[in-house]
N, C-alpha and C. Protein backbone atom coordinates (compact mmCIF):
# COMPACT_ATOMS: atom_id res chain seq x y z
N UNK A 1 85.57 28.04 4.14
CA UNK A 1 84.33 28.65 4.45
C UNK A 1 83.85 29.39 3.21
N UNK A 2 82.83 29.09 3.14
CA UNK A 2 82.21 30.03 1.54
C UNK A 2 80.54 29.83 1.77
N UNK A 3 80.12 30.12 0.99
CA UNK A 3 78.14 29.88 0.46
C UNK A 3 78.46 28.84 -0.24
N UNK A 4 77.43 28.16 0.19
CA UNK A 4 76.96 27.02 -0.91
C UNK A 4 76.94 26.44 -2.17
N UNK A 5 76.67 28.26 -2.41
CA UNK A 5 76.63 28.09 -3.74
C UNK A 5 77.58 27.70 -4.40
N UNK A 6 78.92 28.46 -3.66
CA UNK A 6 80.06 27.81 -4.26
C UNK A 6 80.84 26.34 -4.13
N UNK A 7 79.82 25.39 -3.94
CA UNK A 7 80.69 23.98 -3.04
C UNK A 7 81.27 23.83 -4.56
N UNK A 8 81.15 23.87 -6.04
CA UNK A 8 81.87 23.39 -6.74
C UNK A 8 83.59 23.88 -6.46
N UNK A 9 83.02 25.15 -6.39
CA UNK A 9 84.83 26.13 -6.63
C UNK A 9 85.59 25.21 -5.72
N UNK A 10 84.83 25.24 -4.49
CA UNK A 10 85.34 24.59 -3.24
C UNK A 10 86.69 23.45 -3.20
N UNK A 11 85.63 22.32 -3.87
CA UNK A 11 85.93 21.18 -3.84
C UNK A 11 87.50 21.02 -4.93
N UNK A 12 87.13 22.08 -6.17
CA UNK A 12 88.34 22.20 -7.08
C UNK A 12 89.33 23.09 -6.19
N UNK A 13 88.97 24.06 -5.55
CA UNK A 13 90.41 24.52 -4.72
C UNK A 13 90.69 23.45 -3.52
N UNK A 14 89.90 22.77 -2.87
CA UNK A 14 90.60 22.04 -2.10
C UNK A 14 91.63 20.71 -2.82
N UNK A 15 90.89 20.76 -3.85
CA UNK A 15 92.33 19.40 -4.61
C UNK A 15 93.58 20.23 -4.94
N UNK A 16 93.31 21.57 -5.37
CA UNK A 16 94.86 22.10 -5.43
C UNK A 16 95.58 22.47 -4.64
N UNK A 17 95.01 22.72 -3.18
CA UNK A 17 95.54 22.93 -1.83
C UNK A 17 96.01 21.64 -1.63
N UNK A 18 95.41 20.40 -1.69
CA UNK A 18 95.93 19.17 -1.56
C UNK A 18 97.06 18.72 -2.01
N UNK A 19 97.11 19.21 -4.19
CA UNK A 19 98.87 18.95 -4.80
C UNK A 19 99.38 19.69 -3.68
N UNK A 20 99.21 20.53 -3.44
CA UNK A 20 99.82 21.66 -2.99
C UNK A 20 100.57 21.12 -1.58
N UNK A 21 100.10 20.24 -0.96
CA UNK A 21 100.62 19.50 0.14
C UNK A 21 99.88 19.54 1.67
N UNK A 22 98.88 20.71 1.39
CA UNK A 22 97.84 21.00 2.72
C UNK A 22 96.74 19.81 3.31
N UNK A 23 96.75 20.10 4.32
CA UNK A 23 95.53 19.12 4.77
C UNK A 23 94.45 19.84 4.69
N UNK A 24 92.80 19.72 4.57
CA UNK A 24 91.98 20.35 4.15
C UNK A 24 90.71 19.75 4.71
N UNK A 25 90.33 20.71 5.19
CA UNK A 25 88.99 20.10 5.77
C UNK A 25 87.77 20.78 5.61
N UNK A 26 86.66 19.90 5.09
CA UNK A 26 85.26 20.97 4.62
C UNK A 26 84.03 21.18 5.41
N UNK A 27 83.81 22.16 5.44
CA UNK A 27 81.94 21.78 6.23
C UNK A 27 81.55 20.49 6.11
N UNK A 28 80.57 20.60 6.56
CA UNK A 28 80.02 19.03 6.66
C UNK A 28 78.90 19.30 5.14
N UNK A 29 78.38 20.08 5.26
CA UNK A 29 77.67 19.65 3.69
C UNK A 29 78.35 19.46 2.28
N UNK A 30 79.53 20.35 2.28
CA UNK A 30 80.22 20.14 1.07
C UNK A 30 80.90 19.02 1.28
N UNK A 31 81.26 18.76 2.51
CA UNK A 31 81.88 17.12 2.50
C UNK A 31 80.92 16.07 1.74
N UNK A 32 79.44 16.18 1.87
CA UNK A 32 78.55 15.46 1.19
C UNK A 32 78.06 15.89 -0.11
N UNK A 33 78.29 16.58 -0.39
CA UNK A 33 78.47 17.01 -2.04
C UNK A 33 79.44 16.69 -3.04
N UNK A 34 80.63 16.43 -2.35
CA UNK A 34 82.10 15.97 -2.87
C UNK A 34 81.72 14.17 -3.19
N UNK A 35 80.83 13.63 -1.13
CA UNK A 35 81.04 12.12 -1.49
C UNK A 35 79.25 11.75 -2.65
N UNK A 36 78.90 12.79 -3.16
CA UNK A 36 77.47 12.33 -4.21
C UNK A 36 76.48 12.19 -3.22
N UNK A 37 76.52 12.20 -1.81
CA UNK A 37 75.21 11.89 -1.00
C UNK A 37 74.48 13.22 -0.88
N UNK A 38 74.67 14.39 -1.48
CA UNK A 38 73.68 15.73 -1.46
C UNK A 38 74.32 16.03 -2.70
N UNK A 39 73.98 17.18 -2.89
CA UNK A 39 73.61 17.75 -4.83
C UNK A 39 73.82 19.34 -4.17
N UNK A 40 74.36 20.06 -4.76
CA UNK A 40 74.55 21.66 -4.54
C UNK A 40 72.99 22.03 -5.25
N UNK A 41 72.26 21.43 -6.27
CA UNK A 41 70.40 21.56 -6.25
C UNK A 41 69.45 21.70 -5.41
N UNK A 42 70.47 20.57 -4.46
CA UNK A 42 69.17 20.24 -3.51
C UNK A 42 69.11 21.36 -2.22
N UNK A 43 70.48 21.86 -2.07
CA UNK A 43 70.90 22.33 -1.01
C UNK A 43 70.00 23.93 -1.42
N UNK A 44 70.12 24.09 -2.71
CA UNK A 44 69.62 25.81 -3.98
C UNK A 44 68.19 25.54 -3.26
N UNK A 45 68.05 24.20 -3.18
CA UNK A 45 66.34 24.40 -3.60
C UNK A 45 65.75 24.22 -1.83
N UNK A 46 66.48 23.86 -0.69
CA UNK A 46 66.30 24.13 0.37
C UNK A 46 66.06 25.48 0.98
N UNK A 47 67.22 26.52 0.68
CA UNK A 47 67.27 27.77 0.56
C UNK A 47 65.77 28.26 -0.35
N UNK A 48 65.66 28.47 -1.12
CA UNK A 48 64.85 28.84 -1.92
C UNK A 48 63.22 28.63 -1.24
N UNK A 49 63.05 27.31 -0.91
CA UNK A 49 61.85 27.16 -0.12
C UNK A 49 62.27 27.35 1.54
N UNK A 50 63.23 28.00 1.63
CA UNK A 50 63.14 28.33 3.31
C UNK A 50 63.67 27.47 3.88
N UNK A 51 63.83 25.97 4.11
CA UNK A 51 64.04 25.20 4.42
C UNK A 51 65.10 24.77 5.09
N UNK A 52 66.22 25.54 4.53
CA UNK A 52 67.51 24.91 4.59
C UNK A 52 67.58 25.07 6.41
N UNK A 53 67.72 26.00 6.98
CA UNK A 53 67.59 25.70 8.54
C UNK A 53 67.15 24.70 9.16
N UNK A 54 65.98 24.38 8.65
CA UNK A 54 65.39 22.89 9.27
C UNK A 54 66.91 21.55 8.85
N UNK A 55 67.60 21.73 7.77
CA UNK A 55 68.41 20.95 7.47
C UNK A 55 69.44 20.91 8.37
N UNK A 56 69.73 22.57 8.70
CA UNK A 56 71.02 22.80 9.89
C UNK A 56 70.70 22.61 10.76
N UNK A 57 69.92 22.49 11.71
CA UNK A 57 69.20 21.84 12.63
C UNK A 57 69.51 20.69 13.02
N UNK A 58 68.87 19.69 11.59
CA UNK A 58 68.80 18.22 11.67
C UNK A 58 70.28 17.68 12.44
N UNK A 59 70.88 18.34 12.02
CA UNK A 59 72.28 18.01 11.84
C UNK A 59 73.04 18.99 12.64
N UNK A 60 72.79 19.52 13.34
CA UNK A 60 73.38 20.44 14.11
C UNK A 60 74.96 21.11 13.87
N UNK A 61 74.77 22.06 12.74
CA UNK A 61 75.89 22.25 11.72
C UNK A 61 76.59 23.19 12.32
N UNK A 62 75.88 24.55 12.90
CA UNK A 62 76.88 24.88 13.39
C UNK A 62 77.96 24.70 14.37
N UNK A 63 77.38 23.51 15.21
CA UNK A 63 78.44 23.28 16.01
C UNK A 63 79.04 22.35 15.12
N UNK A 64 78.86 21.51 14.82
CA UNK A 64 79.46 20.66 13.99
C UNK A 64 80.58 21.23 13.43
N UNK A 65 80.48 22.39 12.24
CA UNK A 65 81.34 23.29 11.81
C UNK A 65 82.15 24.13 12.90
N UNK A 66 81.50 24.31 13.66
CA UNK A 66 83.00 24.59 14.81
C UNK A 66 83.52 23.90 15.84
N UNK A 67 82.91 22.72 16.11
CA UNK A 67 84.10 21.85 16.52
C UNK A 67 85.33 20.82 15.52
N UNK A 68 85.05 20.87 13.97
CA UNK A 68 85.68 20.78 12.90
C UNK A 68 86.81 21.97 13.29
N UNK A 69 86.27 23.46 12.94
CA UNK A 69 87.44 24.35 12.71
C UNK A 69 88.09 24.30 14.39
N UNK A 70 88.10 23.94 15.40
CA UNK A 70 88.70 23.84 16.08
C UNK A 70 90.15 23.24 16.21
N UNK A 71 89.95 22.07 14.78
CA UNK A 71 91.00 21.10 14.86
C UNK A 71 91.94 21.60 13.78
N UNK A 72 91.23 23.19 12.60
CA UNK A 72 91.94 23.27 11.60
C UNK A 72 92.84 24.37 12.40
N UNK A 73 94.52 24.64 11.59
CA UNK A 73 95.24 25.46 11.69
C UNK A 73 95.05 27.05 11.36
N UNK A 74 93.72 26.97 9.84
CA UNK A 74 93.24 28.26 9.16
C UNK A 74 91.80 28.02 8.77
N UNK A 75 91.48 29.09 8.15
CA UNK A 75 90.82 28.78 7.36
C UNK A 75 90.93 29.78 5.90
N UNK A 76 90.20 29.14 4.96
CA UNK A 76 89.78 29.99 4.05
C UNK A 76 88.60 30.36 3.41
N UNK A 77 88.32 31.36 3.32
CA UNK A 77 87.01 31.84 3.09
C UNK A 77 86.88 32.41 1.30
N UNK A 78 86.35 31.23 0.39
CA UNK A 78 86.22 31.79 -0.60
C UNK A 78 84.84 32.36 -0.80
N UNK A 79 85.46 33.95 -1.62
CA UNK A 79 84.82 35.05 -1.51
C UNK A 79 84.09 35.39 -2.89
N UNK A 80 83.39 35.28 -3.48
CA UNK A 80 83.10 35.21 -4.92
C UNK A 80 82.04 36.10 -5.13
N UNK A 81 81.99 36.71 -6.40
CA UNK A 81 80.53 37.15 -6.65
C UNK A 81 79.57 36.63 -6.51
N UNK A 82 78.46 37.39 -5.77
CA UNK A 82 77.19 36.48 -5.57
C UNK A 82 76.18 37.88 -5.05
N UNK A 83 74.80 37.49 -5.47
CA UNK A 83 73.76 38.54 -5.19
C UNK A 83 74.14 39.88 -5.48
N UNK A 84 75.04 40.05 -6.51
CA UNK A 84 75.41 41.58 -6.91
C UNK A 84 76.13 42.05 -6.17
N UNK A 85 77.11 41.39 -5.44
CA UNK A 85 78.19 41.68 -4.49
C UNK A 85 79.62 40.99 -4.41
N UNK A 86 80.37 41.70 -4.95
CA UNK A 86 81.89 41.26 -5.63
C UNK A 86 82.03 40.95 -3.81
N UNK A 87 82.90 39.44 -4.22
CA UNK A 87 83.46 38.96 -2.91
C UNK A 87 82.67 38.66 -1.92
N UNK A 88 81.35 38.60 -1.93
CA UNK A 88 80.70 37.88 -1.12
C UNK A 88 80.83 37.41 0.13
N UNK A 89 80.52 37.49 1.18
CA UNK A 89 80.75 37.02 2.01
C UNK A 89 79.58 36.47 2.93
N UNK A 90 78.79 35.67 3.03
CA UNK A 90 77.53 35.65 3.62
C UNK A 90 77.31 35.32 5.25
N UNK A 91 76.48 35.32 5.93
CA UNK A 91 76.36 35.31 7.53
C UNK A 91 76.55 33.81 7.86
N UNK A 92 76.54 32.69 7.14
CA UNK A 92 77.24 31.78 8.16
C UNK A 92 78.80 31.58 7.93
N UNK A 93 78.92 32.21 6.76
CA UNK A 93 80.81 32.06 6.89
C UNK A 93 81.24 33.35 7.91
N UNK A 94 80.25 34.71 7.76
CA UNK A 94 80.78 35.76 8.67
C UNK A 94 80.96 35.01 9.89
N UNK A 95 79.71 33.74 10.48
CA UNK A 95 80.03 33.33 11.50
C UNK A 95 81.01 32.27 11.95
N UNK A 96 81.53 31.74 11.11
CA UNK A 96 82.72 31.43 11.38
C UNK A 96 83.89 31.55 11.05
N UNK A 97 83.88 32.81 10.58
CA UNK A 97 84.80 33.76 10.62
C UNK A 97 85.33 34.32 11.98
N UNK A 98 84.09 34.35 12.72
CA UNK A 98 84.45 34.96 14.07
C UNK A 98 85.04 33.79 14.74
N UNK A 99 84.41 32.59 14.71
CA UNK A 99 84.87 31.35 15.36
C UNK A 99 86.67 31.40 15.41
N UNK A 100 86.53 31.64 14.27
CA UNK A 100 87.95 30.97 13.89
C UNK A 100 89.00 32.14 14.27
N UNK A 101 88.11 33.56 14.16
CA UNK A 101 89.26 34.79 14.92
C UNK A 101 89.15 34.53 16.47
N UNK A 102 88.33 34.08 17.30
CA UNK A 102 88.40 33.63 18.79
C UNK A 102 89.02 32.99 19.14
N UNK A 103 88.85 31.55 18.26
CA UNK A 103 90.22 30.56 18.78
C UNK A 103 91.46 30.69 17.68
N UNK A 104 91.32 32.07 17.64
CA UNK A 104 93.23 32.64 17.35
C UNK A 104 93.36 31.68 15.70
N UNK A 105 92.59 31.22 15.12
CA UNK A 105 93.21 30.70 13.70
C UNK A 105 93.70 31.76 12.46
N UNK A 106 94.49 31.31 11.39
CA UNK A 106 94.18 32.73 10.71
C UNK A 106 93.42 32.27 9.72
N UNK A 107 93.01 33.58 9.24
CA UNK A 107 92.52 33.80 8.23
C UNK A 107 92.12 33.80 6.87
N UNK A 108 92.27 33.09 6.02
CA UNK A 108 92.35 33.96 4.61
C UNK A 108 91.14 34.23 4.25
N UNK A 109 91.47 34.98 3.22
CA UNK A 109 90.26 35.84 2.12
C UNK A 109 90.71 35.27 1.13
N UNK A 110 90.05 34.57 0.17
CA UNK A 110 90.58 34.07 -1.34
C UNK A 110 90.99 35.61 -2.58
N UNK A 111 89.66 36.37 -2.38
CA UNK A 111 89.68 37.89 -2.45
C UNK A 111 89.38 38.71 -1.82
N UNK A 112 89.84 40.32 -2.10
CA UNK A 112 89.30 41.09 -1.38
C UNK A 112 88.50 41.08 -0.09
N UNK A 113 88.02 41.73 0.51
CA UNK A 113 87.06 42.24 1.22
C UNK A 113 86.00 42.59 1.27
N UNK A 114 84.86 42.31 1.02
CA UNK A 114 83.38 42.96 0.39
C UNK A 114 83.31 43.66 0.98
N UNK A 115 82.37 44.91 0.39
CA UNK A 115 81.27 45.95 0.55
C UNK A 115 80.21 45.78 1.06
N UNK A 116 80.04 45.76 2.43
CA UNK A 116 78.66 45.17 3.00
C UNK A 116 78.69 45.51 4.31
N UNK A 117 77.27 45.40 4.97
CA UNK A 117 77.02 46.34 6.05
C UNK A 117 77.97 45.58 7.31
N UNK A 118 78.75 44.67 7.33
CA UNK A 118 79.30 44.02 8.34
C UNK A 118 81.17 44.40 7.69
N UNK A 119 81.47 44.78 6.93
CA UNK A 119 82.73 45.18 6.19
C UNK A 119 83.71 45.58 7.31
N UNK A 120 83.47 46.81 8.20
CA UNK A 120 84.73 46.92 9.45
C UNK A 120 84.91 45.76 10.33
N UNK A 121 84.02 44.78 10.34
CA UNK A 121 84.09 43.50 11.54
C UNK A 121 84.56 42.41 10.67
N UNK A 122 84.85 42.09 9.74
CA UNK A 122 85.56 41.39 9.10
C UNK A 122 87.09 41.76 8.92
N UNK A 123 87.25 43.49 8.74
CA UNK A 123 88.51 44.00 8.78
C UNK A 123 89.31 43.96 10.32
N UNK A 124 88.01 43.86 10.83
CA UNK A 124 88.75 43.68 12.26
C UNK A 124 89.43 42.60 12.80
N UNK A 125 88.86 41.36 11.90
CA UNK A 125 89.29 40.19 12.67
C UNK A 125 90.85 39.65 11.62
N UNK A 126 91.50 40.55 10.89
CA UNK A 126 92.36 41.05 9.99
C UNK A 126 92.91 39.90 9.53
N UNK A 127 91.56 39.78 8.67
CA UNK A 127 92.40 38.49 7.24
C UNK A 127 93.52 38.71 6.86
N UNK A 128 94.02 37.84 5.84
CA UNK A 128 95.44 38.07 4.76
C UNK A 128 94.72 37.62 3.29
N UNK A 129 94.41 39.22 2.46
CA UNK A 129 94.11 38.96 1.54
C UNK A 129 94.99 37.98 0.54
N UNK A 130 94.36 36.97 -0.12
CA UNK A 130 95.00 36.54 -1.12
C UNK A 130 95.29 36.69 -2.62
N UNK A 131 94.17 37.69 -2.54
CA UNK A 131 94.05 37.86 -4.34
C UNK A 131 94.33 36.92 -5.44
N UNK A 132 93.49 35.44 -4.65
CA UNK A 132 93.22 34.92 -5.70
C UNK A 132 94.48 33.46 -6.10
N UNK A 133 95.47 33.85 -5.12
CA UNK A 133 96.68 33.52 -5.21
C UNK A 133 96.78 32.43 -4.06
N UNK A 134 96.75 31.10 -4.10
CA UNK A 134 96.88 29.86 -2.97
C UNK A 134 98.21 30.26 -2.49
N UNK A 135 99.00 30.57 -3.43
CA UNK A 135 100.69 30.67 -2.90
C UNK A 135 100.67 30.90 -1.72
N UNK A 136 100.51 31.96 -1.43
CA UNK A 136 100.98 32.70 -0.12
C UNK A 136 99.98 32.40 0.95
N UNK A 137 99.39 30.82 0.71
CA UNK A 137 99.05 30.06 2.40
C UNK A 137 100.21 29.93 2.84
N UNK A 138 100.57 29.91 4.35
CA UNK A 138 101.90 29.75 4.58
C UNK A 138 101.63 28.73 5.84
């Protein structure tokens, strides 16, 4: 789980979770960013003109994305700088963040915890920080 913005980081931590021996499974848009059929541009420039909802829509992503994490064991939520906010965390990963604390999955945080007006409800649903560190998926 992450922003968009980050589908590159994404796609490079999911191949090292992969050496690594994990099974790995992505949203549905970064899945199409990985196979060349969308562009992390196109997705910038959806956002930017408003748009991008009409896209989640089309495609009915959020369920989509949570009947996906239904089938995963965890998740991970990479957390990165973005909009002047170390660790980032934005409202559709907050929201399936919650998904995934309801049907009991755990957690990770790639980093920290952000500073942001939703900060105790994320602590609540009590990630396992990673600092950065894949190791200690378990």
């Amino acid at each position: 789980m992450h922003s968009l913005d980050f589908s590159k980081e994404a796609i490079a931590i999911k191949e090292k979770l992969e050496k690594m021996g994990h099974q790995v499974s992505q949203c549905y848009s970064v899945s199409r960013v990985e196979k060349g059929d969308l562009s992390v541009q196109s997705i910038l420039d959806m956002k930017e003109n408003k748009t991008f909802y009409e896209y989640t829509i089309s495609k009915d992503l959020i369920k989509w994305n949570f009947n996906r994490l239904k089938k995963d064991d965890a998740i991970l939520v990479i957390n990165i700088s973005k909009k002047g906010v170390d660790n980032y965390i934005g409202g559709n990963t907050f929201l399936e963040m919650g998904f995934a604390h309801v049907l009991n999955k755990k957690i990770f945080l790639l980093n920290d915890i952000p500073n942001m007006s939703y900060t105790d409800e994320i602590k609540a649903m009590q990630p396992m920080v990673l600092n950065n560190n894949l190791d200690k998926i378990k």
